[in-house]
N, C-alpha and C. Protein backbone atom coordinates (compact mmCIF):
# COMPACT_ATOMS: atom_id res chain seq x y z
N UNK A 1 8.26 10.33 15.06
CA UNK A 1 8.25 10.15 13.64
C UNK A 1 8.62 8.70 13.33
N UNK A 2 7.58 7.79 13.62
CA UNK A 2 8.20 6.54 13.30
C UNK A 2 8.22 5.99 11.77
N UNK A 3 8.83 5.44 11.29
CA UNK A 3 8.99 4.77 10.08
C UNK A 3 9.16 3.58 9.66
N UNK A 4 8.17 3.19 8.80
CA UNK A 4 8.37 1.41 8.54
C UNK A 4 8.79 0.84 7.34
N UNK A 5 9.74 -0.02 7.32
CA UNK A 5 10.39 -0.49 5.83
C UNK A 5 10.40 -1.88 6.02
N UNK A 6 9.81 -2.43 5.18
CA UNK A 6 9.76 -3.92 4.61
C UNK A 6 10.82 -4.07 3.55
N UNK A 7 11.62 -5.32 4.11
CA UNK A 7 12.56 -6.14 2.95
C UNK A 7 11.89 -7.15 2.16
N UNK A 8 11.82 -6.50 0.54
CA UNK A 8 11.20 -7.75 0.23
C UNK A 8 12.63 -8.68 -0.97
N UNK A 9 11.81 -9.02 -1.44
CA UNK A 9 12.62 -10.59 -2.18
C UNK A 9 13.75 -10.41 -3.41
N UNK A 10 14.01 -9.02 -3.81
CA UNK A 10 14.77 -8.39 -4.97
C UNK A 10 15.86 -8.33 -3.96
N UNK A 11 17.00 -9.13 -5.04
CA UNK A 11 18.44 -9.06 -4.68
C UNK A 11 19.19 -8.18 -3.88
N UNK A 12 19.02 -6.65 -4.76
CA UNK A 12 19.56 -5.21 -4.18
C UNK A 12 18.31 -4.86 -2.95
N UNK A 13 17.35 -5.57 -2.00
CA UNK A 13 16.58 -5.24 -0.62
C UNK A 13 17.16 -4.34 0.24
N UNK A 14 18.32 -5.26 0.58
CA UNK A 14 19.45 -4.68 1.52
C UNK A 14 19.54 -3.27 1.52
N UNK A 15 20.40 -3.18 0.36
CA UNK A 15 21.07 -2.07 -0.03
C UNK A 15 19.70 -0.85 -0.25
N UNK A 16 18.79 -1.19 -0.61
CA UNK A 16 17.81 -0.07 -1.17
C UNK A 16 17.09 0.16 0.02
N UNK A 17 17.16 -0.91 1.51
CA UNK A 17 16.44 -0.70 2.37
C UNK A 17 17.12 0.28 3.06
N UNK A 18 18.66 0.06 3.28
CA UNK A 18 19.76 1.27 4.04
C UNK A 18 19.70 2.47 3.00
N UNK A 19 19.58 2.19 1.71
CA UNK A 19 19.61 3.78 1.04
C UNK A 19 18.06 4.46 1.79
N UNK A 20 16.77 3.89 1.79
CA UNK A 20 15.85 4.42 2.05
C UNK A 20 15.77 4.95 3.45
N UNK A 21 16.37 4.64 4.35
CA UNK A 21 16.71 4.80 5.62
C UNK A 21 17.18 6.11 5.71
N UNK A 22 18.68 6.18 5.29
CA UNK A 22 19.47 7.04 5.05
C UNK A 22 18.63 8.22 4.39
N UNK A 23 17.66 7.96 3.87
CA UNK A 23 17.10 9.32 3.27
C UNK A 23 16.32 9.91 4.17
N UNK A 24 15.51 8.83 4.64
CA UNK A 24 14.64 9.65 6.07
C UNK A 24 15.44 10.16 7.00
N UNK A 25 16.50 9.62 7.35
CA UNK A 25 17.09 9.81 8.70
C UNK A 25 17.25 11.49 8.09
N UNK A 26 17.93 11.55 7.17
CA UNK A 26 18.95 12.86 6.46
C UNK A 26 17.89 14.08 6.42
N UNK A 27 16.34 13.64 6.34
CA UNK A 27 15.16 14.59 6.07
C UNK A 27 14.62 15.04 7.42
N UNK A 28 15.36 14.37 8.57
CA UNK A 28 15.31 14.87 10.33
C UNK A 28 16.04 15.13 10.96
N UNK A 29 17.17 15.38 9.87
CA UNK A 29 18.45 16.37 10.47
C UNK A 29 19.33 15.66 11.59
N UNK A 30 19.37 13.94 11.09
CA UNK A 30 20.02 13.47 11.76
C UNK A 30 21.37 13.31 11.35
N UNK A 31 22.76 13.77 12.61
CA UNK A 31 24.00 13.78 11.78
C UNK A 31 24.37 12.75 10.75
N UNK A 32 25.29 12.74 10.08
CA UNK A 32 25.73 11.68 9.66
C UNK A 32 26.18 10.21 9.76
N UNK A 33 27.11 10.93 10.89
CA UNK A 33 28.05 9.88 11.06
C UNK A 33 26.84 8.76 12.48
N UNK A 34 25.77 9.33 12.56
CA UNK A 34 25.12 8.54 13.51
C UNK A 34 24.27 7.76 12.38
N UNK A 35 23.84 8.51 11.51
CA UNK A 35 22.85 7.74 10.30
C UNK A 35 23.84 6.73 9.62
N UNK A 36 25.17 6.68 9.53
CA UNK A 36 25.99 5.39 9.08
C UNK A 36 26.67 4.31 9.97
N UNK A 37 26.88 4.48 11.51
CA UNK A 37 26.59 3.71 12.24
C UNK A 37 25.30 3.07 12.65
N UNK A 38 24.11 4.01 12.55
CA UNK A 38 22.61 2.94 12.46
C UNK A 38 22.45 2.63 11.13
N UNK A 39 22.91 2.65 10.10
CA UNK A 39 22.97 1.65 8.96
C UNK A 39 23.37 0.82 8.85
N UNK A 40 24.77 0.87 9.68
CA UNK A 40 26.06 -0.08 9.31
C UNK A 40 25.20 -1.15 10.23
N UNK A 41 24.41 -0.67 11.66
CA UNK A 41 24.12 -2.33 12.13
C UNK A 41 22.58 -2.73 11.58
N UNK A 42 22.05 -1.74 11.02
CA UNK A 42 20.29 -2.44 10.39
C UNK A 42 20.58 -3.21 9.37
N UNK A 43 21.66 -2.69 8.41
CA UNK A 43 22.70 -3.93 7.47
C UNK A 43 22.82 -5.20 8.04
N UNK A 44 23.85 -5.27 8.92
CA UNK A 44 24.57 -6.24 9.54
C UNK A 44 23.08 -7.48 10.14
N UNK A 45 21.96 -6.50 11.06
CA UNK A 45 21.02 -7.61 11.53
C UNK A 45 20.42 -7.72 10.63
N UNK A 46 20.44 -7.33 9.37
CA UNK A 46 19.05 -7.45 8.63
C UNK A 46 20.17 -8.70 7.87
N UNK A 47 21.13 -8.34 7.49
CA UNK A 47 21.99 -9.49 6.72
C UNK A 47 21.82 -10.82 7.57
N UNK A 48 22.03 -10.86 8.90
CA UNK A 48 22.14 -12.16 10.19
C UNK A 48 20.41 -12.80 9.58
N UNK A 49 20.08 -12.02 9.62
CA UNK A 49 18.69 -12.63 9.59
C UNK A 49 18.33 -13.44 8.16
N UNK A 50 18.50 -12.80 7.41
CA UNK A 50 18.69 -13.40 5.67
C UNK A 50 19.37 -14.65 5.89
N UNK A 51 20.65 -14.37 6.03
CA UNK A 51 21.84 -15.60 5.69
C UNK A 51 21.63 -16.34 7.02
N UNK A 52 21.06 -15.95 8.09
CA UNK A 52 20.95 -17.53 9.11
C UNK A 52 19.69 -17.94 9.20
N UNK A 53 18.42 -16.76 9.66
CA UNK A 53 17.51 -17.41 10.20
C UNK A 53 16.70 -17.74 8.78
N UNK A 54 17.16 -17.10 7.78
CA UNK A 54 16.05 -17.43 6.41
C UNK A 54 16.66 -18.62 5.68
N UNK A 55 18.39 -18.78 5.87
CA UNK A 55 18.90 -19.65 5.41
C UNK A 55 19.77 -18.68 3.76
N UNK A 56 19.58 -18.09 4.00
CA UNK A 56 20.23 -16.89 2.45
C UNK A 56 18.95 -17.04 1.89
N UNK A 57 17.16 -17.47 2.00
CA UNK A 57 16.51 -17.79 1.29
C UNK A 57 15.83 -16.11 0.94
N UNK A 58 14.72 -16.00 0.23
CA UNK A 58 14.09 -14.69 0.06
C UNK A 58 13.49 -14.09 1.76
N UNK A 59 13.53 -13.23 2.26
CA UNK A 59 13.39 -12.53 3.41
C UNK A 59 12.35 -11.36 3.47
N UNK A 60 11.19 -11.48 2.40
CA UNK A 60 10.13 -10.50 3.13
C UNK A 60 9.73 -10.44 3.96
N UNK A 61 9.77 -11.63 4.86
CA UNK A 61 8.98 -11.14 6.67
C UNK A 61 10.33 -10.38 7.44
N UNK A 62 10.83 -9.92 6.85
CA UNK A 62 11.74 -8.77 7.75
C UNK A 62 11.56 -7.53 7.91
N UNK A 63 11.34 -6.94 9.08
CA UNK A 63 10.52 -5.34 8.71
C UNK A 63 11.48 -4.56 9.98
N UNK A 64 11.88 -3.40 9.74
CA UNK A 64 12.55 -2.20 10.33
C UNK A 64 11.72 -1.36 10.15
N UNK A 65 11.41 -0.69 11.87
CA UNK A 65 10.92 0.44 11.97
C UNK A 65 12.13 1.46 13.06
N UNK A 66 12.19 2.22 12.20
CA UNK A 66 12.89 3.47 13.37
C UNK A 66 12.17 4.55 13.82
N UNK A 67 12.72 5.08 14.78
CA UNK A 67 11.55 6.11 15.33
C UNK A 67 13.10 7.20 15.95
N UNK A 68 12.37 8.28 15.46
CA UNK A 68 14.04 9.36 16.09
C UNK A 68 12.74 10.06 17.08
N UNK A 69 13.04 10.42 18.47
CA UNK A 69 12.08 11.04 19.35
C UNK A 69 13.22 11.55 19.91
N UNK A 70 12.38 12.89 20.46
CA UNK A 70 13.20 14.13 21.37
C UNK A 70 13.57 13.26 23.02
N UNK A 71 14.92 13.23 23.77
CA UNK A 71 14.66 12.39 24.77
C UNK A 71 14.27 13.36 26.23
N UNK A 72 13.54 12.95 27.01
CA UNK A 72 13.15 13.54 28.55
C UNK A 72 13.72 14.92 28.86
N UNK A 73 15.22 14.41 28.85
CA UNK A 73 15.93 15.00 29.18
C UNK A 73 16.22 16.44 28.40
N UNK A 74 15.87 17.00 28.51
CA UNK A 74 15.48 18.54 28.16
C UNK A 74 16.67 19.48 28.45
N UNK A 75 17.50 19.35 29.52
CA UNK A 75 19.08 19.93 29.67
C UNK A 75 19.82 19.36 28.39
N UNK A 76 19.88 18.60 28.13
CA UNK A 76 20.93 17.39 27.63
C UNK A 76 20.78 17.78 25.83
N UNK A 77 19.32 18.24 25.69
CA UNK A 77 18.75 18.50 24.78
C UNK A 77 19.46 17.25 23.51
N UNK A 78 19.66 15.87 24.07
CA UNK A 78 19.74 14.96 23.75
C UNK A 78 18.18 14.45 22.56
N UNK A 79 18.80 13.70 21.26
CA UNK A 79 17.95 12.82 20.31
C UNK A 79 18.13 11.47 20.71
N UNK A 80 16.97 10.81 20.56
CA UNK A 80 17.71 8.97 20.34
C UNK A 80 17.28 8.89 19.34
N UNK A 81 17.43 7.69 18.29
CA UNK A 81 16.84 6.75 17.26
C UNK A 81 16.64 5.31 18.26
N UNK A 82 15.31 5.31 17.78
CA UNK A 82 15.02 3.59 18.16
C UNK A 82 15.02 2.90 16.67
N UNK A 83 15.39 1.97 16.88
CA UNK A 83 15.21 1.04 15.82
C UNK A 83 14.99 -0.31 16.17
N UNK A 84 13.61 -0.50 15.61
CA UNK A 84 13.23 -2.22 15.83
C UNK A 84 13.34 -3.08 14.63
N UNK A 85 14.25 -4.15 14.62
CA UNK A 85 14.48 -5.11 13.34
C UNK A 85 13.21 -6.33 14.30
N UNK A 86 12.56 -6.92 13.06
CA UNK A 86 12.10 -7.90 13.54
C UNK A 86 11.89 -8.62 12.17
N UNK A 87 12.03 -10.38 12.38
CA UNK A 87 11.93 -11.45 11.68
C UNK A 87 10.91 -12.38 12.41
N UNK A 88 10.32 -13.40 11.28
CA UNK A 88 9.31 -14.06 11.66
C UNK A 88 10.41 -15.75 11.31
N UNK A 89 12.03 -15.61 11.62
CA UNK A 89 12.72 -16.60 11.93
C UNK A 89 12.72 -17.17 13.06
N UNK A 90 13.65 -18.31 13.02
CA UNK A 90 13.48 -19.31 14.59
C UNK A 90 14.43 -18.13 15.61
N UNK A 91 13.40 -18.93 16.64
CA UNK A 91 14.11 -17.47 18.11
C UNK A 91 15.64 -17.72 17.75
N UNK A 92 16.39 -16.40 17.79
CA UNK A 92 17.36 -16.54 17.88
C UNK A 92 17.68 -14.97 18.92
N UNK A 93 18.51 -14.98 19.86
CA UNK A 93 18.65 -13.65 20.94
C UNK A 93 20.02 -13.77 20.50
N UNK A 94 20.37 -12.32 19.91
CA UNK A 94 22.41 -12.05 19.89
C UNK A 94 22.45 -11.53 21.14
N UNK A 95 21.68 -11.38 21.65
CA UNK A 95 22.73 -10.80 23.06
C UNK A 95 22.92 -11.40 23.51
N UNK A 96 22.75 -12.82 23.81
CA UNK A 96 22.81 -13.66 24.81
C UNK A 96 23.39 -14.93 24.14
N UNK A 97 22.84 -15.08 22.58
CA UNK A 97 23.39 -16.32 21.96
C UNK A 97 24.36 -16.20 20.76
N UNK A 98 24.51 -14.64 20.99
CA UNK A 98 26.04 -14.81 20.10
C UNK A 98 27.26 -15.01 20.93
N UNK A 99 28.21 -15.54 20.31
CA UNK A 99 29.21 -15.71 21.42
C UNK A 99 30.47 -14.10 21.37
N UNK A 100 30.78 -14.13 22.46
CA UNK A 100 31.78 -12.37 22.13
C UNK A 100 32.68 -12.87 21.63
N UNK A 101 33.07 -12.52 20.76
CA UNK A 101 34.55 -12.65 19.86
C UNK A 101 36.16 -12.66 20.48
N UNK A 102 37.24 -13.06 20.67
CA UNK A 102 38.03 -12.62 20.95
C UNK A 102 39.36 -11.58 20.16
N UNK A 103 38.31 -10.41 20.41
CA UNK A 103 39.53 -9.90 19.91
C UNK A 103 40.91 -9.56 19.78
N UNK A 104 41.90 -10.28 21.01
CA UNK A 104 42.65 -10.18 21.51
C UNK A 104 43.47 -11.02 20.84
N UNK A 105 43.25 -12.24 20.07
CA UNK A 105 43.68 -13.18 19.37
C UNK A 105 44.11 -12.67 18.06
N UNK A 106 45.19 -13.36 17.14
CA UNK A 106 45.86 -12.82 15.97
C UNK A 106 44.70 -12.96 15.48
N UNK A 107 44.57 -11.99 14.24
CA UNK A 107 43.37 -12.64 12.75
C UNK A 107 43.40 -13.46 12.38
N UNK A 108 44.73 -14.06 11.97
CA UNK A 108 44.39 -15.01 11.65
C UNK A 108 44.47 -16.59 11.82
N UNK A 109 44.43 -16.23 14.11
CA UNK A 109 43.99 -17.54 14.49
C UNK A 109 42.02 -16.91 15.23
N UNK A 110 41.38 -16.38 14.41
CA UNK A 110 40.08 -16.00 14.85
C UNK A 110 38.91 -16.75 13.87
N UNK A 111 38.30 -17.02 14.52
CA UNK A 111 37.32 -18.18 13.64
C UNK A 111 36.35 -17.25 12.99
N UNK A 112 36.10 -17.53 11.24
CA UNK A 112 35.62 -16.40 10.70
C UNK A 112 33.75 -16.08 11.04
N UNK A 113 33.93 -14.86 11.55
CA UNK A 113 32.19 -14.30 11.84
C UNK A 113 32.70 -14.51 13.40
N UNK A 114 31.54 -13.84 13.30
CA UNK A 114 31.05 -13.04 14.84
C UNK A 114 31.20 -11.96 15.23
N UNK A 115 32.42 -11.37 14.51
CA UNK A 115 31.94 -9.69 15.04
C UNK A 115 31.06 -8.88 14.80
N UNK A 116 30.21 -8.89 13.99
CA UNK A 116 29.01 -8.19 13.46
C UNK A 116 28.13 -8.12 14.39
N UNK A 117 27.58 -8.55 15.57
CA UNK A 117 26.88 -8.42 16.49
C UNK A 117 27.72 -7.59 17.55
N UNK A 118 29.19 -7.72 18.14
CA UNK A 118 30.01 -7.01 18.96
C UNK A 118 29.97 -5.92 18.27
N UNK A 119 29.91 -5.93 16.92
CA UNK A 119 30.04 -4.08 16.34
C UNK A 119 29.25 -3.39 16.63
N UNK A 120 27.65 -4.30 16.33
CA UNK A 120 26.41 -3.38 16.58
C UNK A 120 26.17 -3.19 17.99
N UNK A 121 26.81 -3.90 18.86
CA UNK A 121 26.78 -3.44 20.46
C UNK A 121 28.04 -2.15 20.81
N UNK A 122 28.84 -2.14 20.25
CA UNK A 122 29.82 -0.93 20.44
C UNK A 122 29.03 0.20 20.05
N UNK A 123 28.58 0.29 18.56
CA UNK A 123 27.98 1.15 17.98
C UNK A 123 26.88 2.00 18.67
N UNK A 124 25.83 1.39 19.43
CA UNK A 124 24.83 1.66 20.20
C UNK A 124 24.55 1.71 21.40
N UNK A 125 23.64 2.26 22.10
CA UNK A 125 24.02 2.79 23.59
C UNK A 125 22.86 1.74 23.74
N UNK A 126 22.12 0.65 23.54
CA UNK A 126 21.18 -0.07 23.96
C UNK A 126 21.13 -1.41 22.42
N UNK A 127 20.86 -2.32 23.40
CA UNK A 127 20.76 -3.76 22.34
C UNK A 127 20.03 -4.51 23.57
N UNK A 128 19.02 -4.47 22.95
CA UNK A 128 17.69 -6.17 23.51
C UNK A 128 16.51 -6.78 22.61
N UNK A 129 16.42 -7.15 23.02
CA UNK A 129 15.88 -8.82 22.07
C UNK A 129 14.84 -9.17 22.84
N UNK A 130 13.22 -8.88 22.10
CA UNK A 130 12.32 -10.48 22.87
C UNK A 130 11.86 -11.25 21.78
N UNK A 131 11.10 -11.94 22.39
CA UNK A 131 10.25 -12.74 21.23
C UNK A 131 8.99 -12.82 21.26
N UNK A 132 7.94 -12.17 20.58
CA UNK A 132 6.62 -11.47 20.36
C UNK A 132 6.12 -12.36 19.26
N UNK A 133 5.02 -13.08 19.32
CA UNK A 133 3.99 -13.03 18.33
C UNK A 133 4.80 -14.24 16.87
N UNK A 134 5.55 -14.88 17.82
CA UNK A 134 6.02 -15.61 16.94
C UNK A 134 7.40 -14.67 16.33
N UNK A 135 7.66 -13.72 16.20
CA UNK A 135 8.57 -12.92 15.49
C UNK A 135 9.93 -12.60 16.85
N UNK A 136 11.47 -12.57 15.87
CA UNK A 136 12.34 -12.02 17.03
C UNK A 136 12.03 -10.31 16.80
N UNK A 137 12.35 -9.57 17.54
CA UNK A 137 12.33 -8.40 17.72
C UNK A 137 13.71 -7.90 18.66
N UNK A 138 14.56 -6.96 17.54
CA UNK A 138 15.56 -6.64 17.96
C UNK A 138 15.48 -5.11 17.87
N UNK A 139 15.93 -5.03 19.32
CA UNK A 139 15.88 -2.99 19.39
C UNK A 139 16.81 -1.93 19.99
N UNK A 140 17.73 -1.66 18.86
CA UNK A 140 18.68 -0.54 18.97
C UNK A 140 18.04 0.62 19.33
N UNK A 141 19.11 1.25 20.67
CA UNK A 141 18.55 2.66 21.08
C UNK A 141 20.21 3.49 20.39
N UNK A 142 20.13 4.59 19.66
CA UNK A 142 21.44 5.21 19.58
C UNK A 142 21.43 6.67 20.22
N UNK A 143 21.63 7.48 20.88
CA UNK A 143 20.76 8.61 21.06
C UNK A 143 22.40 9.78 20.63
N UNK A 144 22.21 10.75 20.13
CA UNK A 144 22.75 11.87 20.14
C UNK A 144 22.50 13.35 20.14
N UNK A 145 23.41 14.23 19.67
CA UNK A 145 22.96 15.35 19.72
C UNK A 145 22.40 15.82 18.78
N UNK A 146 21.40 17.07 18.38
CA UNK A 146 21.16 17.46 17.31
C UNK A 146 21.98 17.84 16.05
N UNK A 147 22.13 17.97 15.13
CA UNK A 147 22.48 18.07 14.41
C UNK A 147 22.74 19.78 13.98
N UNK A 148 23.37 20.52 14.56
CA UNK A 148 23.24 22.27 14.46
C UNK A 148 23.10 23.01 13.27
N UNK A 149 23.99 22.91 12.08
CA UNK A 149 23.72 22.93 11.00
C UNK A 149 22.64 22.58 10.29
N UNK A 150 21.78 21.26 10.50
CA UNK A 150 20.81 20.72 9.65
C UNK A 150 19.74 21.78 10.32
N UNK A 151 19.62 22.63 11.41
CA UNK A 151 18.73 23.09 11.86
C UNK A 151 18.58 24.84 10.94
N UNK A 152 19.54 25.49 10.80
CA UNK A 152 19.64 26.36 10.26
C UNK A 152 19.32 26.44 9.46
């Protein structure tokens, strides 16, 4: 069931792109608390991408597609969500060119930003990055269980 959402140039994008999300996810009986951790980071990269690679400028070449598929594994009776963010900004790879944060340091000797990429790597059981066609392409795997209730 894949799904495609374009950010276009209206202020509230963001926000109306994670509400629209959130509605599909909720219409495939995906739990919650997994549909607000894959929000919290399609937010977060879709924000990185606005405020760095666009410059905070208008951001319609930004497009999210998720796809929730049944996984192999048939014991496990395991779901994933894929989710691909992609921008037609300058290459930029967080896995490799964000720097890891130290969290170990007081707050407030921590230089502000950077955890927003360490979150969306905690959050998710997969984070990689190529660069296609001129565009970055970033792709969260989250996988869980079904949702038991939404099935009933």
């Amino acid at each position: 069931m894949p799904m495609k959402f374009r950010l276009d140039d209206q202020a509230d994008a963001v926000s109306r792109l994670v509400e629209q999300i959130e509605r599909a996810l909720m219409a495939e009986g995906v739990p919650m608390q997994v549909i607000y951790a894959v929000n919290l980071c399609v937010e977060e990269l879709v924000l990185n991408s606005v405020n760095h690679g666009y410059g905070g400028a208008a951001a319609a070449d930004v497009e999210v597609e998720v796809e929730v598929e049944v996984d192999v594994d048939v014991e496990r009776q395991q779901q994933r969500l894929i989710i691909d963010i992609s921008d037609g900004a300058a290459a930029f790879d967080p896995t490799t060119e964000a720097a890891e944060p130290d969290t170990d340091a007081e707050i407030d000797e921590r230089p502000i930003g950077g955890l927003g990429i360490h979150l969306v790597k905690r959050l998710t059981d997969e984070m990689s990055y190529r660069r296609l066609d001129g565009r970055n392409h970033v792709r969260l795997v989250k996988g869980f269980e079904p949702d038991a209730d939404a099935e009933e």
